[in-house]
C-alpha atoms as a PDB file:
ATOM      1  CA  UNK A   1      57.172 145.835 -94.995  1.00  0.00           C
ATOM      2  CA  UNK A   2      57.214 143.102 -97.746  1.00  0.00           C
ATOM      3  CA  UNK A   3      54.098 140.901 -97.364  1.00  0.00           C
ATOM      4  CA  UNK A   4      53.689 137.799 -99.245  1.00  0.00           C
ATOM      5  CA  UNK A   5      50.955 134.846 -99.173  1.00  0.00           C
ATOM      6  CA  UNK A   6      50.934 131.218-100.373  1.00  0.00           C
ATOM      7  CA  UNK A   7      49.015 128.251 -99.394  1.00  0.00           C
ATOM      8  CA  UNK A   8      50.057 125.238 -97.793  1.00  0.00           C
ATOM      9  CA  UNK A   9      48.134 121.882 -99.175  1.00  0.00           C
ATOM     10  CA  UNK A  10      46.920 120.254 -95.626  1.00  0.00           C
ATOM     11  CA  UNK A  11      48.098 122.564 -93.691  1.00  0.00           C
ATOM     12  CA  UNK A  12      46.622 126.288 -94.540  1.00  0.00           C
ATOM     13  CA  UNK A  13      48.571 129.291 -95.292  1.00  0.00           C
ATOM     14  CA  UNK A  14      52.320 130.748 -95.236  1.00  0.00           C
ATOM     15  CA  UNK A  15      52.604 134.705 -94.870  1.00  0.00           C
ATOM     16  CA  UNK A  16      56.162 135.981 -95.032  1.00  0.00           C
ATOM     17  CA  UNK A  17      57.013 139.767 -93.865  1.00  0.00           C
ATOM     18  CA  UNK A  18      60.468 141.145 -95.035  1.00  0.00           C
ATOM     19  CA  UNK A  19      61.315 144.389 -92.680  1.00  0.00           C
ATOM     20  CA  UNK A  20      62.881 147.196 -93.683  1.00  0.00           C
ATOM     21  CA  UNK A  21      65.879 145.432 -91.666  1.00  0.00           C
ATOM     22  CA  UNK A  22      65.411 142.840 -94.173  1.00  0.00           C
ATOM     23  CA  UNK A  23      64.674 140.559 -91.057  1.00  0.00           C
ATOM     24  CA  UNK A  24      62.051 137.915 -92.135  1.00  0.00           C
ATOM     25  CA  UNK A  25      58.846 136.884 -89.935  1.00  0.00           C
ATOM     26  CA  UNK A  26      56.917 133.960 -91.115  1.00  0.00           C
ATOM     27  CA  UNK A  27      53.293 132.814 -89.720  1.00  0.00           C
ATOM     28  CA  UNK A  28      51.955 129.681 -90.233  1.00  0.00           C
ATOM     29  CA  UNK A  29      48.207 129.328 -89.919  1.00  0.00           C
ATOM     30  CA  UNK A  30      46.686 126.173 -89.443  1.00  0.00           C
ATOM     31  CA  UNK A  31      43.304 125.072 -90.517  1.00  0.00           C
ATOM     32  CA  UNK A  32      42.916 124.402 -87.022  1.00  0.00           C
ATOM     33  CA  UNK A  33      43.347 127.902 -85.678  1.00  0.00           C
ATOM     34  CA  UNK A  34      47.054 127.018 -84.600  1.00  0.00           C
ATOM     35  CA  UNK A  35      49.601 129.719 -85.694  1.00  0.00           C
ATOM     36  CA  UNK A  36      53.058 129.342 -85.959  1.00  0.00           C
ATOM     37  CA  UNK A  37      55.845 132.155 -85.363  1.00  0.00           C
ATOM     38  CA  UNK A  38      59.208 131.727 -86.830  1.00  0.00           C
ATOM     39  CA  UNK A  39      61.632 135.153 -87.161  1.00  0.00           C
ATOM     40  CA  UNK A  40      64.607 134.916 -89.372  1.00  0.00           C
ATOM     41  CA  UNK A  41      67.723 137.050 -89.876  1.00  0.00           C
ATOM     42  CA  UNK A  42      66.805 137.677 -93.151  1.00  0.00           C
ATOM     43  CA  UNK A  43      64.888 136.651 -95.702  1.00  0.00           C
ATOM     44  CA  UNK A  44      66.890 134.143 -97.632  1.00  0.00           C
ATOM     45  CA  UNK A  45      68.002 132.538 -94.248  1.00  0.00           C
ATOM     46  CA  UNK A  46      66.538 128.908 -93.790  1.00  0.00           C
ATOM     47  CA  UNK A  47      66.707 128.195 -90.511  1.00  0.00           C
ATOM     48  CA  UNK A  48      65.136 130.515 -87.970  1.00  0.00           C
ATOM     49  CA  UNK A  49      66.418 132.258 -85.042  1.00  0.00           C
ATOM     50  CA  UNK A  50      63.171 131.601 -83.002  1.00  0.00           C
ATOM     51  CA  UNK A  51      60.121 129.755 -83.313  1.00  0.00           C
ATOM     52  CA  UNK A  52      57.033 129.202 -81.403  1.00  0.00           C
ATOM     53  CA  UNK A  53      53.625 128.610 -81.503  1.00  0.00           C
ATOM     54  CA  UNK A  54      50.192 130.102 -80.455  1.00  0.00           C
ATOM     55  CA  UNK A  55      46.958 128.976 -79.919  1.00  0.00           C
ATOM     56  CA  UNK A  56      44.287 131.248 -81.639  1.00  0.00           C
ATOM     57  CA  UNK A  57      42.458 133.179 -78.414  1.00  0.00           C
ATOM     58  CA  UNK A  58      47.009 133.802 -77.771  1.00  0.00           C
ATOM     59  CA  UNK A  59      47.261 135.121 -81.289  1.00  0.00           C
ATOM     60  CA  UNK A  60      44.511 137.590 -80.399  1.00  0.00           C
ATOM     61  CA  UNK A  61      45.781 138.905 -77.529  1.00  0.00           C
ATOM     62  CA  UNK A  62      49.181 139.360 -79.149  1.00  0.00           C
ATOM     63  CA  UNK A  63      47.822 140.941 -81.777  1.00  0.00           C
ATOM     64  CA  UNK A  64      45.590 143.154 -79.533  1.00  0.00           C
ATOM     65  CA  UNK A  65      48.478 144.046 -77.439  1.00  0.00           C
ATOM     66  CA  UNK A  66      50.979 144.836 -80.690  1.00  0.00           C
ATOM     67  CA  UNK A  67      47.923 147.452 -82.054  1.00  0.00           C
ATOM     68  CA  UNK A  68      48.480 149.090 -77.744  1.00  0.00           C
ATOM     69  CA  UNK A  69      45.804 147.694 -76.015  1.00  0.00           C
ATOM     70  CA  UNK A  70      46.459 147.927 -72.969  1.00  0.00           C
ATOM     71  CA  UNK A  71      49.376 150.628 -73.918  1.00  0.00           C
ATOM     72  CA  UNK A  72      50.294 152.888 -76.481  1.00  0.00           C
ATOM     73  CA  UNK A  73      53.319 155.024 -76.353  1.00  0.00           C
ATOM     74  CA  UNK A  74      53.032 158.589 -77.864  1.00  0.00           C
ATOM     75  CA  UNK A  75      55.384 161.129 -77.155  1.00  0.00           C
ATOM     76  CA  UNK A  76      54.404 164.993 -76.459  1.00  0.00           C
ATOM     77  CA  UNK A  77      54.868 166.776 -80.065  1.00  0.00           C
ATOM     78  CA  UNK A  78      52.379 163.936 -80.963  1.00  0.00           C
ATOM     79  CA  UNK A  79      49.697 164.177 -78.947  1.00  0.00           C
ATOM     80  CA  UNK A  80      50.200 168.264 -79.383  1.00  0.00           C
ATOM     81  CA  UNK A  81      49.462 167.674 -83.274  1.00  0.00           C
ATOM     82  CA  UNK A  82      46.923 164.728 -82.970  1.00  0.00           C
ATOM     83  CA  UNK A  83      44.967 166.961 -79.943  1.00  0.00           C
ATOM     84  CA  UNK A  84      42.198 168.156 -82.108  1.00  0.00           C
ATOM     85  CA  UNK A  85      42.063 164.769 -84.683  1.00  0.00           C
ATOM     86  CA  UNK A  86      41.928 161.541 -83.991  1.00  0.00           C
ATOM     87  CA  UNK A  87      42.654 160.726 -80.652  1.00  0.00           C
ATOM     88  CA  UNK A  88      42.985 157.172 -78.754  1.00  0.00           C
ATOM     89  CA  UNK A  89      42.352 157.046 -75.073  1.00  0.00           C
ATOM     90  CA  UNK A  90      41.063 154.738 -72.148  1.00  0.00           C
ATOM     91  CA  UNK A  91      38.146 155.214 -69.718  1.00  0.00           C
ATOM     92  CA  UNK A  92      36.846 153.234 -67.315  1.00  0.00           C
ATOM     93  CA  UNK A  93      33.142 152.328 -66.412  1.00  0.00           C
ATOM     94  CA  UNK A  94      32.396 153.328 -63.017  1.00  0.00           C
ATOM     95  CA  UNK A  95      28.911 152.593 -61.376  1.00  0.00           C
ATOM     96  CA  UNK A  96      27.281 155.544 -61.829  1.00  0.00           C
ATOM     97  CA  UNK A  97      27.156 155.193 -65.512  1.00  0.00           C
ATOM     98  CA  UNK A  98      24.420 154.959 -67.470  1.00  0.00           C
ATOM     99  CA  UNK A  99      26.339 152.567 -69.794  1.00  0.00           C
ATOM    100  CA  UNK A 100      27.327 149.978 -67.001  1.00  0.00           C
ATOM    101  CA  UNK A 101      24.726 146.842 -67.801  1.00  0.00           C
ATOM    102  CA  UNK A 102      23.855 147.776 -71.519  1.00  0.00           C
ATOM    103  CA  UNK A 103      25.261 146.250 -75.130  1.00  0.00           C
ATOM    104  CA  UNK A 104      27.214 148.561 -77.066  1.00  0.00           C
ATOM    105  CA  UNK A 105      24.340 148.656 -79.167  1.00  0.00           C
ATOM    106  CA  UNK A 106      21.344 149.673 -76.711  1.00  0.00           C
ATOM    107  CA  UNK A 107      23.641 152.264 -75.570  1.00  0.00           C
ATOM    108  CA  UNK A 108      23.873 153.896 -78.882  1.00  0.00           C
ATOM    109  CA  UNK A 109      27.752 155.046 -77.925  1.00  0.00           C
ATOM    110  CA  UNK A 110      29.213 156.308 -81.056  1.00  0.00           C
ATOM    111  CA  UNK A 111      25.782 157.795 -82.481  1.00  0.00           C
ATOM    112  CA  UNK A 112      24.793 160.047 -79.232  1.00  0.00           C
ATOM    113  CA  UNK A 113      28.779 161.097 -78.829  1.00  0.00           C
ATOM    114  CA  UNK A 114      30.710 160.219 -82.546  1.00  0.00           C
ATOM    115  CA  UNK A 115      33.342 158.026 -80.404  1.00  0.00           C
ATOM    116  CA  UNK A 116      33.868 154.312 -80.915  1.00  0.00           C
ATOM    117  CA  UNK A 117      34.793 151.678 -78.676  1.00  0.00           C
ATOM    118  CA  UNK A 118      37.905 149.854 -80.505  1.00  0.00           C
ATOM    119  CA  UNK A 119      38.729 147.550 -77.403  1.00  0.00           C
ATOM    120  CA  UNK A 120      37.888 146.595 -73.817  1.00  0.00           C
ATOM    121  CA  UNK A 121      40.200 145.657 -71.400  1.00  0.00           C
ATOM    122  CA  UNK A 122      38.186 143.118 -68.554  1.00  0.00           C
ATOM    123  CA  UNK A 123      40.409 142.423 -65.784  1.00  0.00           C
ATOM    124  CA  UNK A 124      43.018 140.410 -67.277  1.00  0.00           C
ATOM    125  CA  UNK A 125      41.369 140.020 -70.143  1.00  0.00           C
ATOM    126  CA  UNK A 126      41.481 142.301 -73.536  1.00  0.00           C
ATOM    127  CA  UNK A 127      38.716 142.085 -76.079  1.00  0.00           C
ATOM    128  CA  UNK A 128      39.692 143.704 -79.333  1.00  0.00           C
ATOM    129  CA  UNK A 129      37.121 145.383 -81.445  1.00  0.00           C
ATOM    130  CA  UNK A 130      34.340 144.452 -79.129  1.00  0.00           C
ATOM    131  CA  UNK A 131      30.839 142.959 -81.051  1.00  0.00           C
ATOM    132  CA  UNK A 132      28.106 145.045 -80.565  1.00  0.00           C
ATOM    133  CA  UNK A 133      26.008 142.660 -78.392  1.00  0.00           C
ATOM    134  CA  UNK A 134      28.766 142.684 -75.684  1.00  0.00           C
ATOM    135  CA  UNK A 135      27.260 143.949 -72.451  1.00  0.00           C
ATOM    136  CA  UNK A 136      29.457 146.753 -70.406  1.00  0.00           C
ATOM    137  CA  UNK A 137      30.022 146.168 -66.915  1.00  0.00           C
ATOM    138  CA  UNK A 138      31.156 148.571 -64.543  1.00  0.00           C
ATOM    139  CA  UNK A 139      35.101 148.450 -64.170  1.00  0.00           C
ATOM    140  CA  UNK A 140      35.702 147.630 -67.556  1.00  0.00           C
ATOM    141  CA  UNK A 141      37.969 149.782 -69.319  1.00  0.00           C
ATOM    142  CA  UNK A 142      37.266 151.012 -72.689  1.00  0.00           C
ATOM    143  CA  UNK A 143      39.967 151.950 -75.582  1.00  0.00           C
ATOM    144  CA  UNK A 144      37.974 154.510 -76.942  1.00  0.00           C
ATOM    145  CA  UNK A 145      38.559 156.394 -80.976  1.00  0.00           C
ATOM    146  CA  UNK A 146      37.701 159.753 -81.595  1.00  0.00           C
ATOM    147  CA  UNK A 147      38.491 163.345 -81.896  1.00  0.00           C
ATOM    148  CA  UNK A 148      39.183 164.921 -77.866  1.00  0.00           C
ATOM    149  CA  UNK A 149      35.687 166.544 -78.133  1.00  0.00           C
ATOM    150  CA  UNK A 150      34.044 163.279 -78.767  1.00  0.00           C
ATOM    151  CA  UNK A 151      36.002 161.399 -76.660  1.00  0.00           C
ATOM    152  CA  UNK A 152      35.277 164.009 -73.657  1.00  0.00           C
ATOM    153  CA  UNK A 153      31.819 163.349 -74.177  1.00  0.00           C
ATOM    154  CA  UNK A 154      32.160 159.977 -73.526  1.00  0.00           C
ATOM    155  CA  UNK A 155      34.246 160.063 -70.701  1.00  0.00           C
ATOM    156  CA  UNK A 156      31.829 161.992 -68.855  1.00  0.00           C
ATOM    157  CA  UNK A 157      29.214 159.073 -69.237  1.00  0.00           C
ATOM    158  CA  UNK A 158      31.201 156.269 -68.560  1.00  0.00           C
ATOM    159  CA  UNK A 159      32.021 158.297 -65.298  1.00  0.00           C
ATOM    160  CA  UNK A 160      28.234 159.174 -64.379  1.00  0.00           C
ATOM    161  CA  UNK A 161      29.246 162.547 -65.000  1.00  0.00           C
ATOM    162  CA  UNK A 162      26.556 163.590 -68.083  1.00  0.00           C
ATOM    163  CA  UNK A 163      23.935 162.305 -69.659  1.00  0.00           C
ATOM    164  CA  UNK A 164      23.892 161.898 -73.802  1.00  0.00           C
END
């Protein structure tokens, strides 16, 4: 994908994408967190196909939800060859864990087990790339990183399962 950047005087900033479709996708951001969509048939076309806009918090979920979320397709031969590498899968916080009422800090997650937390889906809400003071509750549903081992580890204490 062709990326390209200019600014806007009064406005903020123009970045263009050219797929390998040659399709073109241009977002306008605002200085005041609005963000504009527009998708083109290609990238000398002037007027677009579709337009619209998003507020910021709408740009994060989209974004959030376009890196999987809340779902991330991999098919069989994949998750064969990625089994003992890196690894992306979701666990939920049940009561009996340890971590349920603790920051992602105080809990020390990826030191005691090597996994990190990359996203947290809270009822219908998704928080991507979580800050460190965020406090776990029990139900939420982490997006966990790691290799299986690692991951494992985890699971078993957001279940109640194992201590560190």
């Amino acid at each position: 994908m062709k990326i390209r950047t200019s600014d806007l005087p009064g406005v903020g900033k123009r970045i263009s994408m050219t797929t390998a479709n040659q399709n073109q996708i241009v977002l306008i951001v605002h200085h005041t967190g609005l963000r504009e969509l527009y998708f083109m048939d290609d990238e000398d076309e002037e007027e677009c196909k579709v337009g619209f806009s998003l507020s910021a918090d709408e740009t994060r979920e989209l974004g959030a939800q376009l890196l999987g979320a809340t779902y991330q397709p991999m098919d069989l031969d994949q998750m064969k060859m990625f089994k003992n590498k890196i690894m992306i899968e979701w666990v939920e916080v049940k009561a009996e864990s340890r971590l349920a009422g603790k920051t992602i800090r105080e809990s020390k997650i990826r030191t005691k087990t090597g996994a990190s937390i990359i996203g947290i889906v809270r009822g219908p809400d998704v928080i991507a790339v979580p800050e460190v003071d965020l406090v776990l509750n029990v139900g939420d549903t982490l997006m966990l990183l790691g290799r299986s081992d690692q991951i494992e580890k985890l699971s078993f204490v957001c279940k109640g399962e194992e201590g560190y």
